[in-house]
PDB file of N, CA and C in Angstrom:
ATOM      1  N   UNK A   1      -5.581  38.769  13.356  1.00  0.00           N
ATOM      2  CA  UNK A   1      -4.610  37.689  13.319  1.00  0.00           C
ATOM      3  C   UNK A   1      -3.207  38.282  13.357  1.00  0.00           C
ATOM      4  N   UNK A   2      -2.238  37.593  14.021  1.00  0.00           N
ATOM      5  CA  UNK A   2      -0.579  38.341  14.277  1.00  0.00           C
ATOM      6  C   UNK A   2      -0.066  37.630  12.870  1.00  0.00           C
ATOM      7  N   UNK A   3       0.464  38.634  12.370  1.00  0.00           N
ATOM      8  CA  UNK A   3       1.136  38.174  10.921  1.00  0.00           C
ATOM      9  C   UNK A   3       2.537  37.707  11.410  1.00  0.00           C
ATOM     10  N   UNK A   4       3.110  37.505  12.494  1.00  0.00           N
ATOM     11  CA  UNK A   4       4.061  37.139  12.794  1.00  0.00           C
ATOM     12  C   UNK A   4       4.075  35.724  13.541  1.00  0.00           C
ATOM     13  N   UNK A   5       3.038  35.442  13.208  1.00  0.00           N
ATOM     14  CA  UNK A   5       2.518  34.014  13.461  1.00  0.00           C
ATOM     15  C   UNK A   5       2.838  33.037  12.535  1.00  0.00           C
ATOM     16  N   UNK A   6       3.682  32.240  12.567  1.00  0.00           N
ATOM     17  CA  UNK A   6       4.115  31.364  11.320  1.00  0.00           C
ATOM     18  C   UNK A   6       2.758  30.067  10.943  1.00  0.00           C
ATOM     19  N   UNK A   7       2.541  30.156  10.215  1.00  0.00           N
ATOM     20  CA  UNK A   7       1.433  29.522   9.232  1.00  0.00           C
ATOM     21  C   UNK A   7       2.414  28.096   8.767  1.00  0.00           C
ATOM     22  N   UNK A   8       1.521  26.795   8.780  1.00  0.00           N
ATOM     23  CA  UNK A   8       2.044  25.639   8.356  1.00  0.00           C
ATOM     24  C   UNK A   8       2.189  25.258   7.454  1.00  0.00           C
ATOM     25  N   UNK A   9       3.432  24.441   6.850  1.00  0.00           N
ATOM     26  CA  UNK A   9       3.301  24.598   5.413  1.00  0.00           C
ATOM     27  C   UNK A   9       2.307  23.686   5.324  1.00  0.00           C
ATOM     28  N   UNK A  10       1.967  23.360   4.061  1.00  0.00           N
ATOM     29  CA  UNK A  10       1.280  22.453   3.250  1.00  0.00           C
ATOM     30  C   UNK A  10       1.091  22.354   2.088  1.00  0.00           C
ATOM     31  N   UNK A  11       0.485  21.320   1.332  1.00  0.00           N
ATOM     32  CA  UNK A  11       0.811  21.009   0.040  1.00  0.00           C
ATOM     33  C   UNK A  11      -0.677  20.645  -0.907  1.00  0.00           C
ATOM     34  N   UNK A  12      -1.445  21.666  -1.738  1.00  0.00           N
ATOM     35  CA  UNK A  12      -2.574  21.120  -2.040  1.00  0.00           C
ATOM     36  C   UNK A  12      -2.433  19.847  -3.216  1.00  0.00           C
ATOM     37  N   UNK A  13      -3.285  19.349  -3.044  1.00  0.00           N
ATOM     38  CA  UNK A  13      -3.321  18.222  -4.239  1.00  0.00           C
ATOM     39  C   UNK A  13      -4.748  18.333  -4.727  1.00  0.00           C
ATOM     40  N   UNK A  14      -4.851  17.504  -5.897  1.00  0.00           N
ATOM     41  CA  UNK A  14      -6.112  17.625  -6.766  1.00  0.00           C
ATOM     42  C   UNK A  14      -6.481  16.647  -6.470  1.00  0.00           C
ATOM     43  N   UNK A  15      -7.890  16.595  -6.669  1.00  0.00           N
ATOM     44  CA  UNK A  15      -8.899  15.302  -6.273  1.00  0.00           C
ATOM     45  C   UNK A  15      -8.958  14.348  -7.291  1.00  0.00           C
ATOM     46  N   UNK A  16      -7.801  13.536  -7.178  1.00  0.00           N
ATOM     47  CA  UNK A  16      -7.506  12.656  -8.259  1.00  0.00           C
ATOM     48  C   UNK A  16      -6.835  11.104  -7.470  1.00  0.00           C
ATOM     49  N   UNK A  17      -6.953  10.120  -7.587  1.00  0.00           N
ATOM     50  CA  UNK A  17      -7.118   9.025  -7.039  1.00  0.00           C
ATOM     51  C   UNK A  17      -6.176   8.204  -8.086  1.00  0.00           C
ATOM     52  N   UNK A  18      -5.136   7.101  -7.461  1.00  0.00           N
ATOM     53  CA  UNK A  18      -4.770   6.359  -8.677  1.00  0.00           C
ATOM     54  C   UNK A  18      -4.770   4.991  -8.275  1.00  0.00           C
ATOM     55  N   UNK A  19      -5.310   3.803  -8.752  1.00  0.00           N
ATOM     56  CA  UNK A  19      -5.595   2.852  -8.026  1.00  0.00           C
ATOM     57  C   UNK A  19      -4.778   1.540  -8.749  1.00  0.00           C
ATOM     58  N   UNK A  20      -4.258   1.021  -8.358  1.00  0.00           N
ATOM     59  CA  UNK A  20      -3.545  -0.420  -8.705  1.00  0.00           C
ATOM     60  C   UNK A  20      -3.976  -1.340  -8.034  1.00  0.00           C
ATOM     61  N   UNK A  21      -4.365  -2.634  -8.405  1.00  0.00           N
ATOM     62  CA  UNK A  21      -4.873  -3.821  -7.641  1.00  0.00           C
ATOM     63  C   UNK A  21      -4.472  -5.296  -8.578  1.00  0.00           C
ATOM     64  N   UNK A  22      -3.866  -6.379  -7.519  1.00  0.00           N
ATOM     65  CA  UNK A  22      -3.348  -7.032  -8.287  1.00  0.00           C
ATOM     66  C   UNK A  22      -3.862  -8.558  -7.601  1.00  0.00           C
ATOM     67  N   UNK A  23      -3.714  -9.580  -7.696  1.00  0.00           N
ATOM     68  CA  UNK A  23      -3.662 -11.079  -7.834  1.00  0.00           C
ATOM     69  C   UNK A  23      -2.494 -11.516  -7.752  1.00  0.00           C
ATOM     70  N   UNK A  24      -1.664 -11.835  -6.634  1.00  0.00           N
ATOM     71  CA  UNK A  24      -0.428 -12.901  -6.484  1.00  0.00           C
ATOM     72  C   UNK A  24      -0.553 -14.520  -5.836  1.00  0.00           C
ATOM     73  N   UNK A  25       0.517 -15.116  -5.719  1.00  0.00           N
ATOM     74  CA  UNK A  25       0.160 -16.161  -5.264  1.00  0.00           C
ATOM     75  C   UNK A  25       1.363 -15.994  -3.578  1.00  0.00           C
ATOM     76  N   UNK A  26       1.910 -15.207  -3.255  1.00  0.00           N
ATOM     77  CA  UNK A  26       2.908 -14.860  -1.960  1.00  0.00           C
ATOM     78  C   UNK A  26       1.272 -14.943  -0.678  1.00  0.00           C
ATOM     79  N   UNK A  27       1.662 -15.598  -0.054  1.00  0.00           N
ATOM     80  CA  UNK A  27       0.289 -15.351   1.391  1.00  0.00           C
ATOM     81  C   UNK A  27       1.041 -15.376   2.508  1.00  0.00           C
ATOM     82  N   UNK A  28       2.032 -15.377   2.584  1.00  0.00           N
ATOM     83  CA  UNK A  28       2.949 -15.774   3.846  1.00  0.00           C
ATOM     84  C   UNK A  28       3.388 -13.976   4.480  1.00  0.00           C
ATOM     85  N   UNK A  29       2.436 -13.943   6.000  1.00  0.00           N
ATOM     86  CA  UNK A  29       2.061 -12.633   6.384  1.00  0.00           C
ATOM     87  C   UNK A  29       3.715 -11.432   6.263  1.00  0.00           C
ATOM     88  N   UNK A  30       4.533 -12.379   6.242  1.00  0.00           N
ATOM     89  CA  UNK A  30       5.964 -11.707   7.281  1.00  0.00           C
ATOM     90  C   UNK A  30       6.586 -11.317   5.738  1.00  0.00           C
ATOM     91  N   UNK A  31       6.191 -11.900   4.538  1.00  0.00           N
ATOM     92  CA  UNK A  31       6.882 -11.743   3.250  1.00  0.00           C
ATOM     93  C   UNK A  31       5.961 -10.716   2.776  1.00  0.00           C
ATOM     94  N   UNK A  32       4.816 -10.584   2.728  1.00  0.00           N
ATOM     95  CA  UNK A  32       4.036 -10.022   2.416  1.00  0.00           C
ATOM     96  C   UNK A  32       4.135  -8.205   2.997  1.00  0.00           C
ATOM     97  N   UNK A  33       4.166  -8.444   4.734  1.00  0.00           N
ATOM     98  CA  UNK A  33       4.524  -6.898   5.538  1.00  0.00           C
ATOM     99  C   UNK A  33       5.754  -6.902   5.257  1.00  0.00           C
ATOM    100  N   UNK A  34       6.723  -7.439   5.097  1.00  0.00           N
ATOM    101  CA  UNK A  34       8.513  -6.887   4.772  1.00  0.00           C
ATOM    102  C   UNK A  34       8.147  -6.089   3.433  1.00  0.00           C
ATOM    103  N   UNK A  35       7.972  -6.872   2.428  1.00  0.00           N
ATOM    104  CA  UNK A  35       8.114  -6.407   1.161  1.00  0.00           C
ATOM    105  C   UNK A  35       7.350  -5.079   0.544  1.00  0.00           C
ATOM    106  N   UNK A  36       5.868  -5.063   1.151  1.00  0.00           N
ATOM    107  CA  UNK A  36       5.183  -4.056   0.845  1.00  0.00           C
ATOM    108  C   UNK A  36       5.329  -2.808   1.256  1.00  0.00           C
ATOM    109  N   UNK A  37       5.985  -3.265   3.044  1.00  0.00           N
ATOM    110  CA  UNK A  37       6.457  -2.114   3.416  1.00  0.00           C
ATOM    111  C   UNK A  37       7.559  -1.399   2.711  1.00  0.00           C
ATOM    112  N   UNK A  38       8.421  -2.121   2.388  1.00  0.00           N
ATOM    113  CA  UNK A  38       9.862  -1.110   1.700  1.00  0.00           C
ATOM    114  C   UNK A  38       9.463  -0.962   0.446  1.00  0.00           C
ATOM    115  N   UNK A  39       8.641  -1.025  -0.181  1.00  0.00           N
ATOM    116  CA  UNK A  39       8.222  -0.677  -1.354  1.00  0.00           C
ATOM    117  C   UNK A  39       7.563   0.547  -1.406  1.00  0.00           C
ATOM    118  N   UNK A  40       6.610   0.727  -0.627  1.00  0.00           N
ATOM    119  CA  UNK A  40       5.692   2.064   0.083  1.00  0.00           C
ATOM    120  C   UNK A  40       7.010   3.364   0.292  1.00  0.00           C
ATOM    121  N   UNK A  41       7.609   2.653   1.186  1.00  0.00           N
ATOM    122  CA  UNK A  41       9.126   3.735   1.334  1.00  0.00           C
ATOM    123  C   UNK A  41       9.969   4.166   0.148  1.00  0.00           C
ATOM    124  N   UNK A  42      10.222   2.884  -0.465  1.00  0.00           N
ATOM    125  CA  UNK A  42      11.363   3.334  -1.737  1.00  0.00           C
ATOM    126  C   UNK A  42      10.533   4.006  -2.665  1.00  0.00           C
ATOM    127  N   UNK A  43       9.170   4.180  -2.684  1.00  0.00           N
ATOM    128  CA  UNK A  43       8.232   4.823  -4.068  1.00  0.00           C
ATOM    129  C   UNK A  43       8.124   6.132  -3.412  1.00  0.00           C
ATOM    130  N   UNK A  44       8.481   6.373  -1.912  1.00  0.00           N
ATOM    131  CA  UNK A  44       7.941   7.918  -1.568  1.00  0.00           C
ATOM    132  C   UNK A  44       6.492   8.107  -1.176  1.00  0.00           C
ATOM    133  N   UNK A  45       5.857   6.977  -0.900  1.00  0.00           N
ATOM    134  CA  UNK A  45       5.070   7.106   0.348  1.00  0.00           C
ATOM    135  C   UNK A  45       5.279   7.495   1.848  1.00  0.00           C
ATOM    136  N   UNK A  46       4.627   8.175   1.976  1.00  0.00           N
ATOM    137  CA  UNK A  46       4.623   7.928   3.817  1.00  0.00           C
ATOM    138  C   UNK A  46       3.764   7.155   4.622  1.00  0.00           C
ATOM    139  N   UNK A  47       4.392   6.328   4.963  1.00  0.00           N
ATOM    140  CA  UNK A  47       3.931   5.522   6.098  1.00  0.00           C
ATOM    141  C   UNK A  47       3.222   6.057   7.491  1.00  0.00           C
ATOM    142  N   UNK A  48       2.017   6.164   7.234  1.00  0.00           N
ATOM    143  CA  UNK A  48       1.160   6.752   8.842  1.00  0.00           C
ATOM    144  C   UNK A  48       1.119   6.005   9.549  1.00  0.00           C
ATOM    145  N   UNK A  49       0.426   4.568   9.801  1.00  0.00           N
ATOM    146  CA  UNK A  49       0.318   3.200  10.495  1.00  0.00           C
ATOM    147  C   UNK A  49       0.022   2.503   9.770  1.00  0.00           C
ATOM    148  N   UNK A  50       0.165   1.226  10.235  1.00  0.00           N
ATOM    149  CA  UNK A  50      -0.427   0.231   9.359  1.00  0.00           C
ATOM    150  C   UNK A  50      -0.792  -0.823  10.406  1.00  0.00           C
ATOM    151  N   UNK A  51      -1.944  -1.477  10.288  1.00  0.00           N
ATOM    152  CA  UNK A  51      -2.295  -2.676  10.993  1.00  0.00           C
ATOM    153  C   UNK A  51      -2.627  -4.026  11.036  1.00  0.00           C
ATOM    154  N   UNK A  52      -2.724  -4.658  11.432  1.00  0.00           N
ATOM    155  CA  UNK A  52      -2.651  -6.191  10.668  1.00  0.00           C
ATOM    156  C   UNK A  52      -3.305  -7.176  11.961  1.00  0.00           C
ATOM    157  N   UNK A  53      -3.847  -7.658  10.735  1.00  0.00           N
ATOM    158  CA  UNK A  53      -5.344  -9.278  11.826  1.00  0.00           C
ATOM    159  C   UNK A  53      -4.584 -10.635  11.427  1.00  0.00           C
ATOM    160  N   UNK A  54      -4.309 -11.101  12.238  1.00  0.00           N
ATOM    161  CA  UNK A  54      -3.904 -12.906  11.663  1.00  0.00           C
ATOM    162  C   UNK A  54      -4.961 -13.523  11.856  1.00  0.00           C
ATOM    163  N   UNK A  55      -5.483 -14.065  11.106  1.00  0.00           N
ATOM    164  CA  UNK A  55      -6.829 -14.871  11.289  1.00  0.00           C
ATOM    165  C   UNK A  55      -6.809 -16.208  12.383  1.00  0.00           C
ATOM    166  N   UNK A  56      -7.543 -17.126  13.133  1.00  0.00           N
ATOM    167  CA  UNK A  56      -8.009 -17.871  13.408  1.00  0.00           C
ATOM    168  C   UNK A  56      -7.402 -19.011  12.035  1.00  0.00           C
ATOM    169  N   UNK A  57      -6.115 -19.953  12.820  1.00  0.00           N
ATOM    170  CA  UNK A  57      -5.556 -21.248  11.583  1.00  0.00           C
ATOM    171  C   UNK A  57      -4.371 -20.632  10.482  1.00  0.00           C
ATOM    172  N   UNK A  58      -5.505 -19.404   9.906  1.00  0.00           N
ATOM    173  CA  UNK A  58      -4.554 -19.225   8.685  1.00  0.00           C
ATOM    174  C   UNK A  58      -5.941 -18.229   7.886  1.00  0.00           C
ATOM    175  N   UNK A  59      -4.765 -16.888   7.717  1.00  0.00           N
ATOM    176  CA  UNK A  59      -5.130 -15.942   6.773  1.00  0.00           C
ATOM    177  C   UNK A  59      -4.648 -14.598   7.587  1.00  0.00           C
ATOM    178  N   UNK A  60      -4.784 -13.452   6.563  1.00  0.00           N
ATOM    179  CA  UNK A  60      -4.130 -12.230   6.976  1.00  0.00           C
ATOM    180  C   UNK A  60      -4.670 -11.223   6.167  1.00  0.00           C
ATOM    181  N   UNK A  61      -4.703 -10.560   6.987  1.00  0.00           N
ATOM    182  CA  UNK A  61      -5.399  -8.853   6.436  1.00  0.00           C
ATOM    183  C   UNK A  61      -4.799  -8.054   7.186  1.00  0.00           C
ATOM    184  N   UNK A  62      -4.133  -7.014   6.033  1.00  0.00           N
ATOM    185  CA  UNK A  62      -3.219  -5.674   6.519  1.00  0.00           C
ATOM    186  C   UNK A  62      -3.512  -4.295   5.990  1.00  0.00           C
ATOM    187  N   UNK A  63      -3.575  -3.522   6.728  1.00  0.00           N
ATOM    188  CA  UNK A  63      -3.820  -1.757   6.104  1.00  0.00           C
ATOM    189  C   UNK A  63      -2.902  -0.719   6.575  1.00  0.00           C
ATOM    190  N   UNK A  64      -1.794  -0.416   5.537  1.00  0.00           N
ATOM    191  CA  UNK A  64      -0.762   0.523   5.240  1.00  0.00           C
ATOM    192  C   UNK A  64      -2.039   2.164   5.157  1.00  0.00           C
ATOM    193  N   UNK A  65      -2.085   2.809   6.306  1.00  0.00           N
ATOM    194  CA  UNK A  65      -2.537   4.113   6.339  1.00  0.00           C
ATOM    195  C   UNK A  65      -1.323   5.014   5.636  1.00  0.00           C
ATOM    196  N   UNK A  66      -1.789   5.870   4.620  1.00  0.00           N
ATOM    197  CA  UNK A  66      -1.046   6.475   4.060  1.00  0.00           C
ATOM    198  C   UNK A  66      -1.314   7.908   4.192  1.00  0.00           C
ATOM    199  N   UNK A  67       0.367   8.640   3.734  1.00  0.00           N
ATOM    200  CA  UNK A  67      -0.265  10.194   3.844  1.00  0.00           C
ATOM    201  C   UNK A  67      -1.159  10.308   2.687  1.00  0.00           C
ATOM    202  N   UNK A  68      -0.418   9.731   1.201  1.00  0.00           N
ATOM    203  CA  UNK A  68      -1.345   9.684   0.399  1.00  0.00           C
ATOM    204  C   UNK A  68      -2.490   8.739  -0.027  1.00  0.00           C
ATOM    205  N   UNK A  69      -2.783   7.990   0.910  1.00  0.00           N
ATOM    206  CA  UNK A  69      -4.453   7.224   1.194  1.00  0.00           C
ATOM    207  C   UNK A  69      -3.827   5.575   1.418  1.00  0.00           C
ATOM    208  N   UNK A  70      -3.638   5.002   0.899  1.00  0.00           N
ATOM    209  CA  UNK A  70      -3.768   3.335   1.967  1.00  0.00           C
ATOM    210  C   UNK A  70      -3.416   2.894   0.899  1.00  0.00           C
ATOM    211  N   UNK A  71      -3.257   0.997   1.141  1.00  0.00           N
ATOM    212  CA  UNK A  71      -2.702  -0.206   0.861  1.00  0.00           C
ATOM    213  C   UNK A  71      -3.578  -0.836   1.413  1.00  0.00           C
ATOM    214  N   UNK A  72      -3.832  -1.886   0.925  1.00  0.00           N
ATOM    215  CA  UNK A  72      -4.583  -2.965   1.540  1.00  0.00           C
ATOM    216  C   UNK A  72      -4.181  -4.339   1.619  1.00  0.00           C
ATOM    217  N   UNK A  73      -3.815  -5.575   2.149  1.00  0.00           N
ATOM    218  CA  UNK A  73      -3.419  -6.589   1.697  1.00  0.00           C
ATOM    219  C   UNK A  73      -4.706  -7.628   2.283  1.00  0.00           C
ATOM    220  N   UNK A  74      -5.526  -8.885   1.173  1.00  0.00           N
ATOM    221  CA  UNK A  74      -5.892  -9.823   1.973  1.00  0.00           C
ATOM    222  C   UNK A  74      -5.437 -10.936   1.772  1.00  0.00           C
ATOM    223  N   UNK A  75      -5.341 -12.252   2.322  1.00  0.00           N
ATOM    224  CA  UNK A  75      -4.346 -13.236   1.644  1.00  0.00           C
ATOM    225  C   UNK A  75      -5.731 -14.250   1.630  1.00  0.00           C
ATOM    226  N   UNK A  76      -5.471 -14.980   0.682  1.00  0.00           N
ATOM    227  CA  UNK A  76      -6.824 -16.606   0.556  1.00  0.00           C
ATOM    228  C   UNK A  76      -5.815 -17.817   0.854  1.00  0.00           C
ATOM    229  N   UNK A  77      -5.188 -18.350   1.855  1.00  0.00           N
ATOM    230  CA  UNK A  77      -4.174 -19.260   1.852  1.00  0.00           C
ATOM    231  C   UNK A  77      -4.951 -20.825   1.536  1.00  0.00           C
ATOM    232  N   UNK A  78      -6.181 -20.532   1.658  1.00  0.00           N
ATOM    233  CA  UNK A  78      -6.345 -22.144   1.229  1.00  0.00           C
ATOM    234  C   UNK A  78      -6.320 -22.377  -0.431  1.00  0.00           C
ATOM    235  N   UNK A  79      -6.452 -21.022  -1.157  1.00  0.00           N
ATOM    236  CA  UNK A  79      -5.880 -21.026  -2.436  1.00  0.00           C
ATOM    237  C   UNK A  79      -4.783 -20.507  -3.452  1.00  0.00           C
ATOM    238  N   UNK A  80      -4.572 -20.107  -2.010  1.00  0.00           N
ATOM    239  CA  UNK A  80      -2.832 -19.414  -2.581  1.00  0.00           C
ATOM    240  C   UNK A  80      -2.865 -18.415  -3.200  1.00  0.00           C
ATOM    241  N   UNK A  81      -3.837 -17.557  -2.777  1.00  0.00           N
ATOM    242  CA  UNK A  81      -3.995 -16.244  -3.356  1.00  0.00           C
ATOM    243  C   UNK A  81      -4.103 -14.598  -2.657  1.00  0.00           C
ATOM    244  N   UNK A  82      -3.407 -13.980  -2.440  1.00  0.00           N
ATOM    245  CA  UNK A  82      -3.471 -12.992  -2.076  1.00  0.00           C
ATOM    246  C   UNK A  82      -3.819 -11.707  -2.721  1.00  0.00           C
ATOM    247  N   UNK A  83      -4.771 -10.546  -2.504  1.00  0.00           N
ATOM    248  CA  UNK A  83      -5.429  -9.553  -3.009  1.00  0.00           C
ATOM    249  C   UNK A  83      -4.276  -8.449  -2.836  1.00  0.00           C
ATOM    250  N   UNK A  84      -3.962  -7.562  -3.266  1.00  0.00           N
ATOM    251  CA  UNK A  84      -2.921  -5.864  -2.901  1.00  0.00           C
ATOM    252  C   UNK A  84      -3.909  -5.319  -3.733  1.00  0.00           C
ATOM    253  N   UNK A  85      -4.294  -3.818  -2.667  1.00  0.00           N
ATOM    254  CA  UNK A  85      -4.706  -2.810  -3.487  1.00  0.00           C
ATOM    255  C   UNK A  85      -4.427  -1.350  -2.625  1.00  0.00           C
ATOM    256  N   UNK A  86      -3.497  -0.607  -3.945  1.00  0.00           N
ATOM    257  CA  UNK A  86      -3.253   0.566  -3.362  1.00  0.00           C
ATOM    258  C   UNK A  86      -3.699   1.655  -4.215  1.00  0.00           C
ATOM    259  N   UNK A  87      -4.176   2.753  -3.094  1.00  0.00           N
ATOM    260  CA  UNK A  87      -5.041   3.786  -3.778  1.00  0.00           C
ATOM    261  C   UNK A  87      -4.062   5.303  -3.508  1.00  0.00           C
ATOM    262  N   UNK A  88      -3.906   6.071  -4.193  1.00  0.00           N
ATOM    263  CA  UNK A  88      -3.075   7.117  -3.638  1.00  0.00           C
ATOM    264  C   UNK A  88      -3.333   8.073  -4.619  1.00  0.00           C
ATOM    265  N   UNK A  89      -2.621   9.267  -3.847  1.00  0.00           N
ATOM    266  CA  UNK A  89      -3.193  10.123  -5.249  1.00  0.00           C
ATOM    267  C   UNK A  89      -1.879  11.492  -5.594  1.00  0.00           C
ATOM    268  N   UNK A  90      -0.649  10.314  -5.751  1.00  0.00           N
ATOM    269  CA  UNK A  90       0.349  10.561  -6.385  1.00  0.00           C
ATOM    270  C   UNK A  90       0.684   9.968  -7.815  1.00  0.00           C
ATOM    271  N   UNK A  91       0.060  10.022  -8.851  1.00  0.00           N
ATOM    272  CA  UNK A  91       0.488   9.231 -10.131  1.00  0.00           C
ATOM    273  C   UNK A  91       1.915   8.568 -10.204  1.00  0.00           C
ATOM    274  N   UNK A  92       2.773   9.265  -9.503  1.00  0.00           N
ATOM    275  CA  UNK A  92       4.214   9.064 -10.094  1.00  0.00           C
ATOM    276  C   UNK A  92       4.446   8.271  -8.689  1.00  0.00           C
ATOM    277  N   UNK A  93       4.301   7.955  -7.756  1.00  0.00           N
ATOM    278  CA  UNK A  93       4.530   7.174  -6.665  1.00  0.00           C
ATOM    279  C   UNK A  93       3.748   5.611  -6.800  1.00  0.00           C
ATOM    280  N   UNK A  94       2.368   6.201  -7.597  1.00  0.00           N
ATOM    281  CA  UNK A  94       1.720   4.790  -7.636  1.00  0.00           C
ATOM    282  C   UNK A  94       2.392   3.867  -8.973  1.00  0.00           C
ATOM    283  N   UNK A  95       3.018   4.552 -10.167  1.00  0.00           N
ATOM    284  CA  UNK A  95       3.374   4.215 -10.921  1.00  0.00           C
ATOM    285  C   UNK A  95       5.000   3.247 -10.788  1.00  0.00           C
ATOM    286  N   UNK A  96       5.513   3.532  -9.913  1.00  0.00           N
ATOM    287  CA  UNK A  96       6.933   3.283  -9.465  1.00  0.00           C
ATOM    288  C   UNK A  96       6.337   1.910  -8.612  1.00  0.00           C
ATOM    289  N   UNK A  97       5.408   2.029  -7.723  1.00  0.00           N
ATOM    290  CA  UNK A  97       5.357   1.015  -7.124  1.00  0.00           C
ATOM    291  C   UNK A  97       3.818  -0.219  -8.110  1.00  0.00           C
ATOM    292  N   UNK A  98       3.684  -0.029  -8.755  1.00  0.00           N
ATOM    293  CA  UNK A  98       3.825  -0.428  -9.603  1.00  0.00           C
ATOM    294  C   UNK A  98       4.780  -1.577 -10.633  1.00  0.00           C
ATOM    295  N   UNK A  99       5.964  -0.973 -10.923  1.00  0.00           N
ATOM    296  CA  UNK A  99       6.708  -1.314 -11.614  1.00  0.00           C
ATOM    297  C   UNK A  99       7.696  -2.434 -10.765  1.00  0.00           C
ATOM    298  N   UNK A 100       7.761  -1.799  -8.883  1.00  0.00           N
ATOM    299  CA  UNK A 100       8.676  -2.667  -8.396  1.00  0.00           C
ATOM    300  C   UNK A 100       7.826  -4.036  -7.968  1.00  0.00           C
ATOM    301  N   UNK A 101       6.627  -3.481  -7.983  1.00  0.00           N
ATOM    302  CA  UNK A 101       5.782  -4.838  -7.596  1.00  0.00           C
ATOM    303  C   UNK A 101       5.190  -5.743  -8.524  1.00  0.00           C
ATOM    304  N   UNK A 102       5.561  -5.279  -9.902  1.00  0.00           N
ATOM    305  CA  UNK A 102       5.240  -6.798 -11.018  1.00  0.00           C
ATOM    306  C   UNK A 102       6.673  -7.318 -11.430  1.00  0.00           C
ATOM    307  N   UNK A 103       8.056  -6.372 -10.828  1.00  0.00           N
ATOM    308  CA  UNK A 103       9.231  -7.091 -10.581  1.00  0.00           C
ATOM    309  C   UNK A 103       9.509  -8.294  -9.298  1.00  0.00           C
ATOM    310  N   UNK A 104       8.963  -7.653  -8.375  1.00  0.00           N
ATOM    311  CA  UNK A 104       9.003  -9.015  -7.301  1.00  0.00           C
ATOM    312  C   UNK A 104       7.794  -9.788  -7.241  1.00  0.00           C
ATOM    313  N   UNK A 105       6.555  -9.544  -7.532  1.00  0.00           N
ATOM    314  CA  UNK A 105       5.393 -10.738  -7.635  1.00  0.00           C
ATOM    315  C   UNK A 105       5.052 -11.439  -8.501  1.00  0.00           C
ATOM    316  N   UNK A 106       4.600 -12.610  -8.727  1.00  0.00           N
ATOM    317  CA  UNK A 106       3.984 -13.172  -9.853  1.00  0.00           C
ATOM    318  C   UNK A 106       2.425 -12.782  -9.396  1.00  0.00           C
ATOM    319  N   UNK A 107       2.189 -11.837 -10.546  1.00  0.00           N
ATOM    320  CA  UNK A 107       0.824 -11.810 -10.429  1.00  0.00           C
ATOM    321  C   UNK A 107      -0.092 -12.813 -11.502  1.00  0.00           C
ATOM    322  N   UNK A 108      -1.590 -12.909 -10.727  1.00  0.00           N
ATOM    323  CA  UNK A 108      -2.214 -13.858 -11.246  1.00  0.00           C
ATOM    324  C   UNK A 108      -3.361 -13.924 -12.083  1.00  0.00           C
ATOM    325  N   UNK A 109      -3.888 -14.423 -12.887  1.00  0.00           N
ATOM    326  CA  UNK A 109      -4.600 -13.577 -13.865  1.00  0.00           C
ATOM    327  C   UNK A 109      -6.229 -13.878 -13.216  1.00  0.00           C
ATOM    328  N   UNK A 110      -7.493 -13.156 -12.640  1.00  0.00           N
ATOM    329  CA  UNK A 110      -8.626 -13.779 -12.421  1.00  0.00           C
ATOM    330  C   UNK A 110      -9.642 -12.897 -13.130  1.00  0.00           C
TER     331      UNK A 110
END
């Protein structure tokens, strides 16, 4: 191997997972992708892709691909309920977003 070959950085992490999942009553797709997205950003996620299904009438399902693992959103609009669940395996990123997301949602108790 040429030792003058520059090697990539990278960053190990431990096999540790941190999961938040919540109950709101927000289903409206465009409030839902604005908000989650800049939240993902301001906590220090990276954003890989994310993709999104509008259902047939009414409903929505979205997946924030992450560097550190995903987001999920599903919405229930005939009961006004929408699912978030994010899995990552930054403690201190999931914890922040966290905090900004029981500041802007009413979450719901089931």
């Amino acid at each position: 191997m040429d030792k003058n070959v520059e090697k990539p950085d990278y960053k190990t992490v431990s096999a540790d997972i941190y999961n938040f999942r919540a109950w709101i009553d927000e289903t409206t797709p465009e409030i839902l992708s604005r908000e989650l997205t800049a939240m993902l950003t301001n906590c220090g996620y990276h954003i890989l892709n994310c993709i999104e299904h509008h259902f047939p009438v009414k409903g929505y399902t979205a997946l924030w691909l992450l560097a550190e693992s995903h987001l999920a959103v599903h919405t229930f609009p005939e009961e006004e309920l929408s699912y978030i669940e994010l899995s990552g395996c930054n403690k201190a990123h999931n914890d922040l977003f966290r905090k900004q997301f029981e500041k802007k949602f009413y979450l719901i108790e089931r």
